[in-house]
C-alpha atoms as a PDB file:
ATOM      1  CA  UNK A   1     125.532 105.763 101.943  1.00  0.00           C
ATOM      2  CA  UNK A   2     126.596 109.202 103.518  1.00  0.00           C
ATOM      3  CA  UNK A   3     129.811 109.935 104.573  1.00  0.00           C
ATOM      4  CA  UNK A   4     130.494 110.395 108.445  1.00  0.00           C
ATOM      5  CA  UNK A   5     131.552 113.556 107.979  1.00  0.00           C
ATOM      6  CA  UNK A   6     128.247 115.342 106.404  1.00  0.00           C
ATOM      7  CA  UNK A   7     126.224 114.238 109.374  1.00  0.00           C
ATOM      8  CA  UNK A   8     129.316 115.680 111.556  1.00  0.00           C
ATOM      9  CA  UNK A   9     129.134 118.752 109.641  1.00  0.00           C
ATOM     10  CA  UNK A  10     125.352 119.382 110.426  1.00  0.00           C
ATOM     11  CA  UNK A  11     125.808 118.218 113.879  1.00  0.00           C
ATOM     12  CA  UNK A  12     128.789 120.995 114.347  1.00  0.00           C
ATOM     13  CA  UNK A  13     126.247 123.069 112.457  1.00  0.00           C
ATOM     14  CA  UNK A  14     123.361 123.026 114.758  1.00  0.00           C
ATOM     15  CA  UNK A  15     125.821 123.884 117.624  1.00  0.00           C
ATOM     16  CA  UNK A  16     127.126 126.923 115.853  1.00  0.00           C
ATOM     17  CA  UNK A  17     124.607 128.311 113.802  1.00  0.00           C
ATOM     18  CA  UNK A  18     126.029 131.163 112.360  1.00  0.00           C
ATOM     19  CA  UNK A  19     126.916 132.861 109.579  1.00  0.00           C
ATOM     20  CA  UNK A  20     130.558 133.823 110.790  1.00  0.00           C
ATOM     21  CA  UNK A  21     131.050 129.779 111.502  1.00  0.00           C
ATOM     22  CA  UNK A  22     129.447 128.922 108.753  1.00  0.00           C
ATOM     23  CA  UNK A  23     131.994 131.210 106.841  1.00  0.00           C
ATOM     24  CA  UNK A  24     134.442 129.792 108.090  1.00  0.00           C
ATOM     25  CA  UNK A  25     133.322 126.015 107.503  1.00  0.00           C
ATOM     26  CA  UNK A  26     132.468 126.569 104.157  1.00  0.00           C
ATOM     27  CA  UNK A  27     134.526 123.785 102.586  1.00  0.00           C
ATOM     28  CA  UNK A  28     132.631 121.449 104.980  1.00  0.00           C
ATOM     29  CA  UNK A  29     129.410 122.546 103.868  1.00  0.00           C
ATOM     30  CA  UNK A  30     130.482 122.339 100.568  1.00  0.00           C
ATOM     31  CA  UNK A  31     131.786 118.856 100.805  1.00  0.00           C
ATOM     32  CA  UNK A  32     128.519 117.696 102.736  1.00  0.00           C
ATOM     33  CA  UNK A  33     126.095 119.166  99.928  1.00  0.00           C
ATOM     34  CA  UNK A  34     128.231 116.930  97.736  1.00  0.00           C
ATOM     35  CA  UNK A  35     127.829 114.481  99.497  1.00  0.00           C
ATOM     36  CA  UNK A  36     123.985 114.697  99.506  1.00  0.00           C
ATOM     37  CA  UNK A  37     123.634 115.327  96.021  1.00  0.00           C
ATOM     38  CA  UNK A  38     125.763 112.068  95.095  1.00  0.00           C
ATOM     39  CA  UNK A  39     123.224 110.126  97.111  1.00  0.00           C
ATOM     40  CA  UNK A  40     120.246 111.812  95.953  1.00  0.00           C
ATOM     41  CA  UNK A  41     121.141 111.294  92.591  1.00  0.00           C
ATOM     42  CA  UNK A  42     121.736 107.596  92.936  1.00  0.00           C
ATOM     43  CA  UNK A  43     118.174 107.424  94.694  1.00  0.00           C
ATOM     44  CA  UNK A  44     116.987 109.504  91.674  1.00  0.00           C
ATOM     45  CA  UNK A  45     118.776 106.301  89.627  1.00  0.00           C
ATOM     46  CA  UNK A  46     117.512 103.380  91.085  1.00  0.00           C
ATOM     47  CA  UNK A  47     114.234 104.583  91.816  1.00  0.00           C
ATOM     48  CA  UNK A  48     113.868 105.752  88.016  1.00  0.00           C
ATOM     49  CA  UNK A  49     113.856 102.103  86.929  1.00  0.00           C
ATOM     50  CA  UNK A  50     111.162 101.683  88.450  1.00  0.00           C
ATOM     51  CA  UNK A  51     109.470 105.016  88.172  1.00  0.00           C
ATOM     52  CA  UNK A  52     110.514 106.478  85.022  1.00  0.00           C
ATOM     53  CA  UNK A  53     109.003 109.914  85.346  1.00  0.00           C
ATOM     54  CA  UNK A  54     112.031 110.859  87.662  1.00  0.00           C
ATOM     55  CA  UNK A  55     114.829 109.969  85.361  1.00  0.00           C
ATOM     56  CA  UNK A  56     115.607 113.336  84.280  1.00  0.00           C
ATOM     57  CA  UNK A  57     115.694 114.829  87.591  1.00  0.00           C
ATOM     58  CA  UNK A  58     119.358 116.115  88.818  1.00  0.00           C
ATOM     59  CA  UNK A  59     119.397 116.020  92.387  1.00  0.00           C
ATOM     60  CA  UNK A  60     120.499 120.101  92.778  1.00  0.00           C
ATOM     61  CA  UNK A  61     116.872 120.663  91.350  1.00  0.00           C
ATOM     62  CA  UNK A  62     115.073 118.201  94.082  1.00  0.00           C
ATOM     63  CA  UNK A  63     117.655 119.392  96.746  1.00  0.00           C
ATOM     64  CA  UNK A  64     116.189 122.483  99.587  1.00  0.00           C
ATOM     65  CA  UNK A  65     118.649 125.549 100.054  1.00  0.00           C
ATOM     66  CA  UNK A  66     120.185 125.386 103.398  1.00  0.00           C
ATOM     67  CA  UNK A  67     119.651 129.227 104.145  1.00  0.00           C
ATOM     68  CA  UNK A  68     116.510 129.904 106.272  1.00  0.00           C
ATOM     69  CA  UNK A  69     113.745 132.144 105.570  1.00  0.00           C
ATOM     70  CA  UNK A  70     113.391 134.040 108.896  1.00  0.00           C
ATOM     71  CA  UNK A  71     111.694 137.062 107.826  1.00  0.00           C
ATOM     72  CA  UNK A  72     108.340 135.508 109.705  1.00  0.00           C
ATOM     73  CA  UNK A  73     109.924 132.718 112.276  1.00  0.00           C
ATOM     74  CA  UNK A  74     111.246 134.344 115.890  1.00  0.00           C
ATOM     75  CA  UNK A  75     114.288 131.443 115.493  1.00  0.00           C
ATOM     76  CA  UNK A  76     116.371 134.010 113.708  1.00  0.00           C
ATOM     77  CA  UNK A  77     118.905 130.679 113.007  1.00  0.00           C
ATOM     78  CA  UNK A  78     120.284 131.596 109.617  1.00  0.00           C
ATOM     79  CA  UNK A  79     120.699 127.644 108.565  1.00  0.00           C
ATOM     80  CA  UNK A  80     118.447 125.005 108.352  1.00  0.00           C
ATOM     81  CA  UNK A  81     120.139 121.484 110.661  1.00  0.00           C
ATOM     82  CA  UNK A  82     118.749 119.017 107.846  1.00  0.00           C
ATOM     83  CA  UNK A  83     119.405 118.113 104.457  1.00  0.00           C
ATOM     84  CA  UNK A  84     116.537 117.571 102.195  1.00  0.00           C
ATOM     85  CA  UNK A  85     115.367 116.536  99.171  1.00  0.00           C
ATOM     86  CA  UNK A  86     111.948 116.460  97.064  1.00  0.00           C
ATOM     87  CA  UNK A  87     112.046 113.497  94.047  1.00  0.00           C
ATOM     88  CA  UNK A  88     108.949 114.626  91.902  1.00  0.00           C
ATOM     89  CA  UNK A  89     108.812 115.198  88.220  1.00  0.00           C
ATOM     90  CA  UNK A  90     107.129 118.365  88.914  1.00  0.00           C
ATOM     91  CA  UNK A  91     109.906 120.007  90.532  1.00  0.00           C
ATOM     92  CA  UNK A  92     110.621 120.289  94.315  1.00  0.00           C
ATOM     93  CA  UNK A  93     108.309 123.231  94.398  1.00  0.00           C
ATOM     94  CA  UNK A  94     105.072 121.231  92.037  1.00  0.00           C
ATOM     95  CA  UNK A  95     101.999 120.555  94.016  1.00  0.00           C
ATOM     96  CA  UNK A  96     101.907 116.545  93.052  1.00  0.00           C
ATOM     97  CA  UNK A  97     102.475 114.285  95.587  1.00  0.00           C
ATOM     98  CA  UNK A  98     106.526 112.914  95.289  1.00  0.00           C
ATOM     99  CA  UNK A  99     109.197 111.657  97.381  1.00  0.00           C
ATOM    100  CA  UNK A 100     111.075 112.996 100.201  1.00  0.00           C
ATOM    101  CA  UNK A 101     113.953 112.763 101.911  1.00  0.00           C
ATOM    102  CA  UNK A 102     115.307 114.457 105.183  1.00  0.00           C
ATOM    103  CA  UNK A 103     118.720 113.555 106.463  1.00  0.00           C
ATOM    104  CA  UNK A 104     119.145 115.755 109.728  1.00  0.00           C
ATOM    105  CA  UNK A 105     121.198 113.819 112.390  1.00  0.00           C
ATOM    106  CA  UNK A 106     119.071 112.148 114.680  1.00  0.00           C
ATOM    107  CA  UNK A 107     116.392 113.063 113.373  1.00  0.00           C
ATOM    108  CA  UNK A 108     116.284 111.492 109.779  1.00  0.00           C
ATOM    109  CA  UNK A 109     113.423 109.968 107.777  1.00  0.00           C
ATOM    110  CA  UNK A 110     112.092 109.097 104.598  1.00  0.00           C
ATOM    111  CA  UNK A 111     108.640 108.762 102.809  1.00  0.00           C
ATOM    112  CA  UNK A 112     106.307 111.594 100.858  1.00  0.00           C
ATOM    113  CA  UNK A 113     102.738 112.153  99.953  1.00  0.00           C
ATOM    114  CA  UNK A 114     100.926 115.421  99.637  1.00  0.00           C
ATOM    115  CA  UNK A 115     102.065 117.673 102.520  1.00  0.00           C
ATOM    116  CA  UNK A 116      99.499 120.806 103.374  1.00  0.00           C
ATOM    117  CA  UNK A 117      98.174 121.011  99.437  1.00  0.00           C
ATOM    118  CA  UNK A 118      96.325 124.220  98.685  1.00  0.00           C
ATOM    119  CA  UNK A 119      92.592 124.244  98.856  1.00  0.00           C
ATOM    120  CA  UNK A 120      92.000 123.550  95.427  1.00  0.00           C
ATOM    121  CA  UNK A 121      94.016 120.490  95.365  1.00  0.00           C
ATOM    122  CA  UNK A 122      92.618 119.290  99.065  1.00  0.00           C
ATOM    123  CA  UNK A 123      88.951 119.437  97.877  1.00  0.00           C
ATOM    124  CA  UNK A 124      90.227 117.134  95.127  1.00  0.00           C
ATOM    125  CA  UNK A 125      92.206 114.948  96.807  1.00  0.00           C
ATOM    126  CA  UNK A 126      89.131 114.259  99.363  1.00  0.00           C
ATOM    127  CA  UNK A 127      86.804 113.792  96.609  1.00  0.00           C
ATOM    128  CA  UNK A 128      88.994 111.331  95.444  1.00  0.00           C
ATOM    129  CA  UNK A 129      89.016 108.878  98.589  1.00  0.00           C
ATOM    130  CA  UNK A 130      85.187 109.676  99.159  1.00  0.00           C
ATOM    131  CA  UNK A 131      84.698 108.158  95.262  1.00  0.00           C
ATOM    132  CA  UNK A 132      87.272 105.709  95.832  1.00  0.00           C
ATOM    133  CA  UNK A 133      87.745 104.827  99.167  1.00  0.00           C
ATOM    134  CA  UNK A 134      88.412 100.446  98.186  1.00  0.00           C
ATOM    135  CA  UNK A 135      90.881 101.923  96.136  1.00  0.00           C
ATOM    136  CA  UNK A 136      92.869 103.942  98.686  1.00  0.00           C
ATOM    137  CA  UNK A 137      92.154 101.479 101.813  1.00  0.00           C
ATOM    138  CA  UNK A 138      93.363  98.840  99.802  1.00  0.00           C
ATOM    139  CA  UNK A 139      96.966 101.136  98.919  1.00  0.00           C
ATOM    140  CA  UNK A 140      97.108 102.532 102.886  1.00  0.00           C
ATOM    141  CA  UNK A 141      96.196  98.553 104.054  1.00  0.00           C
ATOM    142  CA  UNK A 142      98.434  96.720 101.799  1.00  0.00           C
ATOM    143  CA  UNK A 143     101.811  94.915 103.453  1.00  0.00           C
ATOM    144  CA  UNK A 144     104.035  96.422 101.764  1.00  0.00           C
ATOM    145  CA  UNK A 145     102.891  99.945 102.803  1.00  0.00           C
ATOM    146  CA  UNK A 146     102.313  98.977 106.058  1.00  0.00           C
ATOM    147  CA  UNK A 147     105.518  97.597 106.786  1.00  0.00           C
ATOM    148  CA  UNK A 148     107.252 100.354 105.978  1.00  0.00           C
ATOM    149  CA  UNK A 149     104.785 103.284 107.110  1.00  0.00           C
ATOM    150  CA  UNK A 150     101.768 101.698 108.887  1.00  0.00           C
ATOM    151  CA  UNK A 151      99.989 104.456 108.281  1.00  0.00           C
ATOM    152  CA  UNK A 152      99.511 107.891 106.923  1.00  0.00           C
ATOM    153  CA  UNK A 153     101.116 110.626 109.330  1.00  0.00           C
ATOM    154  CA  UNK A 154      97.832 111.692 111.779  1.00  0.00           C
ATOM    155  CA  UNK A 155      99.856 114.549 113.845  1.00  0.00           C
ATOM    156  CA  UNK A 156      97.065 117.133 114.759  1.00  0.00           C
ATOM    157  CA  UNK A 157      98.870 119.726 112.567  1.00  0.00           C
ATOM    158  CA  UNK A 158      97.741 117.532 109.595  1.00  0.00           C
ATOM    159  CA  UNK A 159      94.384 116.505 110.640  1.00  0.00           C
ATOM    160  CA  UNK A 160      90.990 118.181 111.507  1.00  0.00           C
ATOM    161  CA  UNK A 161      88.666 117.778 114.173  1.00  0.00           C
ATOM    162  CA  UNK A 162      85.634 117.598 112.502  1.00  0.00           C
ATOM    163  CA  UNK A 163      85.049 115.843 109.077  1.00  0.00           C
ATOM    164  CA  UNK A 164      85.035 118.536 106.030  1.00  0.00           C
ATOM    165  CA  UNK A 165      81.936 120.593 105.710  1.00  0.00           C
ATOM    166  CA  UNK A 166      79.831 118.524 102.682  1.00  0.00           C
ATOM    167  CA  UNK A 167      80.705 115.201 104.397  1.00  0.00           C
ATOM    168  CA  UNK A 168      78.259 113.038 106.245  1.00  0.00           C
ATOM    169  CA  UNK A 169      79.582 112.007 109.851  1.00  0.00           C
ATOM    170  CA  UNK A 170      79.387 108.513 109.071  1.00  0.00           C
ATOM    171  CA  UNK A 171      81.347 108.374 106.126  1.00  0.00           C
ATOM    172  CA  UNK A 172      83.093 105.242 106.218  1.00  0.00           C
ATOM    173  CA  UNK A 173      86.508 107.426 104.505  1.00  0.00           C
ATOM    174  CA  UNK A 174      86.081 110.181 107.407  1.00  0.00           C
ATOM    175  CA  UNK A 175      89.580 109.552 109.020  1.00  0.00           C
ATOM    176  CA  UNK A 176      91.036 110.124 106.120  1.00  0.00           C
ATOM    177  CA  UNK A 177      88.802 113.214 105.004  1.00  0.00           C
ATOM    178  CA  UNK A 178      90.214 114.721 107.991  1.00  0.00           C
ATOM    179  CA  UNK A 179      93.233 115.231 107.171  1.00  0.00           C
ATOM    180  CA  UNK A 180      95.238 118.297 105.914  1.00  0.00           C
ATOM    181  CA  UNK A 181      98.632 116.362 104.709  1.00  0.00           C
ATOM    182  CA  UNK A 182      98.210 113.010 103.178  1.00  0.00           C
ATOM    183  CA  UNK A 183     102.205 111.987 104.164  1.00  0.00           C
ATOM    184  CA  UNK A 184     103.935 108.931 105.506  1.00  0.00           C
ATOM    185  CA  UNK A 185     106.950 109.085 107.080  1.00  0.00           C
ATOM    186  CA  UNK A 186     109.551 106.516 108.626  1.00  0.00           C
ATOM    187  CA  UNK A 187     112.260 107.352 111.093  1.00  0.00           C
ATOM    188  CA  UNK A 188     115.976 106.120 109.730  1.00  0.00           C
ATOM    189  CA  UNK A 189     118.591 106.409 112.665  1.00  0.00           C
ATOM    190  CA  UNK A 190     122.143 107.488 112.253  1.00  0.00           C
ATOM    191  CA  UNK A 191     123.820 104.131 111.197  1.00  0.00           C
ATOM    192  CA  UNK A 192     121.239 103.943 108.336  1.00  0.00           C
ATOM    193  CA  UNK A 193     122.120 107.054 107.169  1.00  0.00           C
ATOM    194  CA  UNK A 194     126.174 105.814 106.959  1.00  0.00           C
ATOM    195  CA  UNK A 195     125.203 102.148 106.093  1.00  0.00           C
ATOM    196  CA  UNK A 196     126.103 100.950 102.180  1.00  0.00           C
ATOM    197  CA  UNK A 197     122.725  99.854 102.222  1.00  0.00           C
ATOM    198  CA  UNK A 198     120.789 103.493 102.288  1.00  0.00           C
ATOM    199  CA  UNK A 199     119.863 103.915  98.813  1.00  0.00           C
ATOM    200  CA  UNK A 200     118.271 100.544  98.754  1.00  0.00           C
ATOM    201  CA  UNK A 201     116.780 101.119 101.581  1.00  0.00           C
ATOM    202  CA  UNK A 202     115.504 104.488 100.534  1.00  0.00           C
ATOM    203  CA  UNK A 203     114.563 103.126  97.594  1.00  0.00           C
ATOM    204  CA  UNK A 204     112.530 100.486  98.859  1.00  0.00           C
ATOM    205  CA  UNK A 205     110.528 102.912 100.824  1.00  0.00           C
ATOM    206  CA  UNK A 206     109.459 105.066  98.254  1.00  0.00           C
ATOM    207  CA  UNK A 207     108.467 102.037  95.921  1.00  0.00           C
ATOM    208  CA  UNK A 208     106.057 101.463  98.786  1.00  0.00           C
ATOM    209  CA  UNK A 209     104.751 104.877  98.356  1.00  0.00           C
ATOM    210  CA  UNK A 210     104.490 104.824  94.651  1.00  0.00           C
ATOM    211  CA  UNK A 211     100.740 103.809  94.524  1.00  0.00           C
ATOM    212  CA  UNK A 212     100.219 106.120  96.950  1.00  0.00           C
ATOM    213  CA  UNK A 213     101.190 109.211  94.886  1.00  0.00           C
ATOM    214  CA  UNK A 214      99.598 107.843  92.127  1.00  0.00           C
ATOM    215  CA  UNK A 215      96.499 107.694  93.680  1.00  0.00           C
ATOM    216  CA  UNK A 216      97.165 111.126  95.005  1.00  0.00           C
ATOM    217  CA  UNK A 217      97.934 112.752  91.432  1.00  0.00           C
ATOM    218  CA  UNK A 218      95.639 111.053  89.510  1.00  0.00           C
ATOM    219  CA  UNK A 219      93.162 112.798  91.992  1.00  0.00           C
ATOM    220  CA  UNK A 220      94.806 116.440  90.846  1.00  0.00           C
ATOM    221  CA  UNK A 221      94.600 115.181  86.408  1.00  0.00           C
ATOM    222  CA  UNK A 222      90.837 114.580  87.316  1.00  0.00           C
END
């Protein structure tokens, strides 16, 4: 669970998002990150018993800075209102598909996949579900992934029009070829986040997404 106070901390945040508050705060913010990184790391835990490619994984190396970049965004905001973290033996910043988590005060969710891969890694990834489309319908359709996800994320940010140039229009996979992101996402709500049951419940998600990202990087290894 997460302690009342870091959710408090980025809801205060978000109303007072500046650097002189966030000066003065500091021991908050400190005490939050803490926070985080306690829970992360018991995710990181659990979830290694069943994943043991993440067991070495500290949670400060999975965990986002707080400080925005806004050298290209007109929000100027200097903080981010979220806390987040990337599970993935690669590193937070590796191109495999891993684990994510975002705790932001009404607004919090869980899940992972392959979020806006580079070219490269796309044209792989596509190839992948073309070859082995039984494969992946049979991960995206089983009941444990659909009970926690029901779907990969379709948002039109993540998804194309028109199916990938090299793709027949009929191709039985072409919902999926669409798509820019291959991510699934479920909402948690505020009394999840503070409930003693979070990391299990975290946990269980992402063990529903585990044959996902396998599929997903054993597409990248080929």
């Amino acid at each position: 669970m997460l302690q009342p106070a870091t959710l408090q901390f980025l809801k205060n945040l978000k109303k007072n998002n500046s650097k002189e508050w966030f000066d003065k705060n500091r021991k908050s913010y400190e005490a939050a990150k803490d926070d985080f990184a306690a829970f992360v790391q018991a995710v990181i835990v659990q979830f290694g018993k069943k994943n043991p490619s993440i067991l070495g994984l500290r949670a400060k190396d999975c965990m986002f800075r707080i400080n925005r970049d806004v050298r290209f965004s007109k929000d100027k905001s200097p903080y981010k209102t979220n806390m987040g973290a990337y599970i993935n033996p690669g590193g937070k910043k590796s191109v495999l598909a891993g684990y994510y988590f975002h705790c932001e005060p009404g607004r919090a969710f869980v899940g992972g996949g392959m979020w806006m891969p580079m070219p490269p890694e796309l044209s792989k990834v596509r190839q992948e579900i073309d070859y082995n489309f039984a494969a992946f319908k049979k991960i995206t359709g089983s009941k444990k992934f659909k009970a926690v996800y029901g779907d990969l994320s379709r948002e039109a940010e993540y998804t194309l029009t028109r199916l990938p140039k090299g793709y027949e229009a009929d191709n039985p996979a072409g919902d999926y070829l669409k798509l820019k992101s291959f991510v699934a996402l479920t909402n948690l709500t505020d009394a999840d986040l503070v409930s003693k049951g979070l990391v299990k419940k975290t946990v269980a998600a992402f063990e529903a997404l585990q044959p996902l990202t396998e599929f997903l990087n054993h597409a990248l290894s080929e």
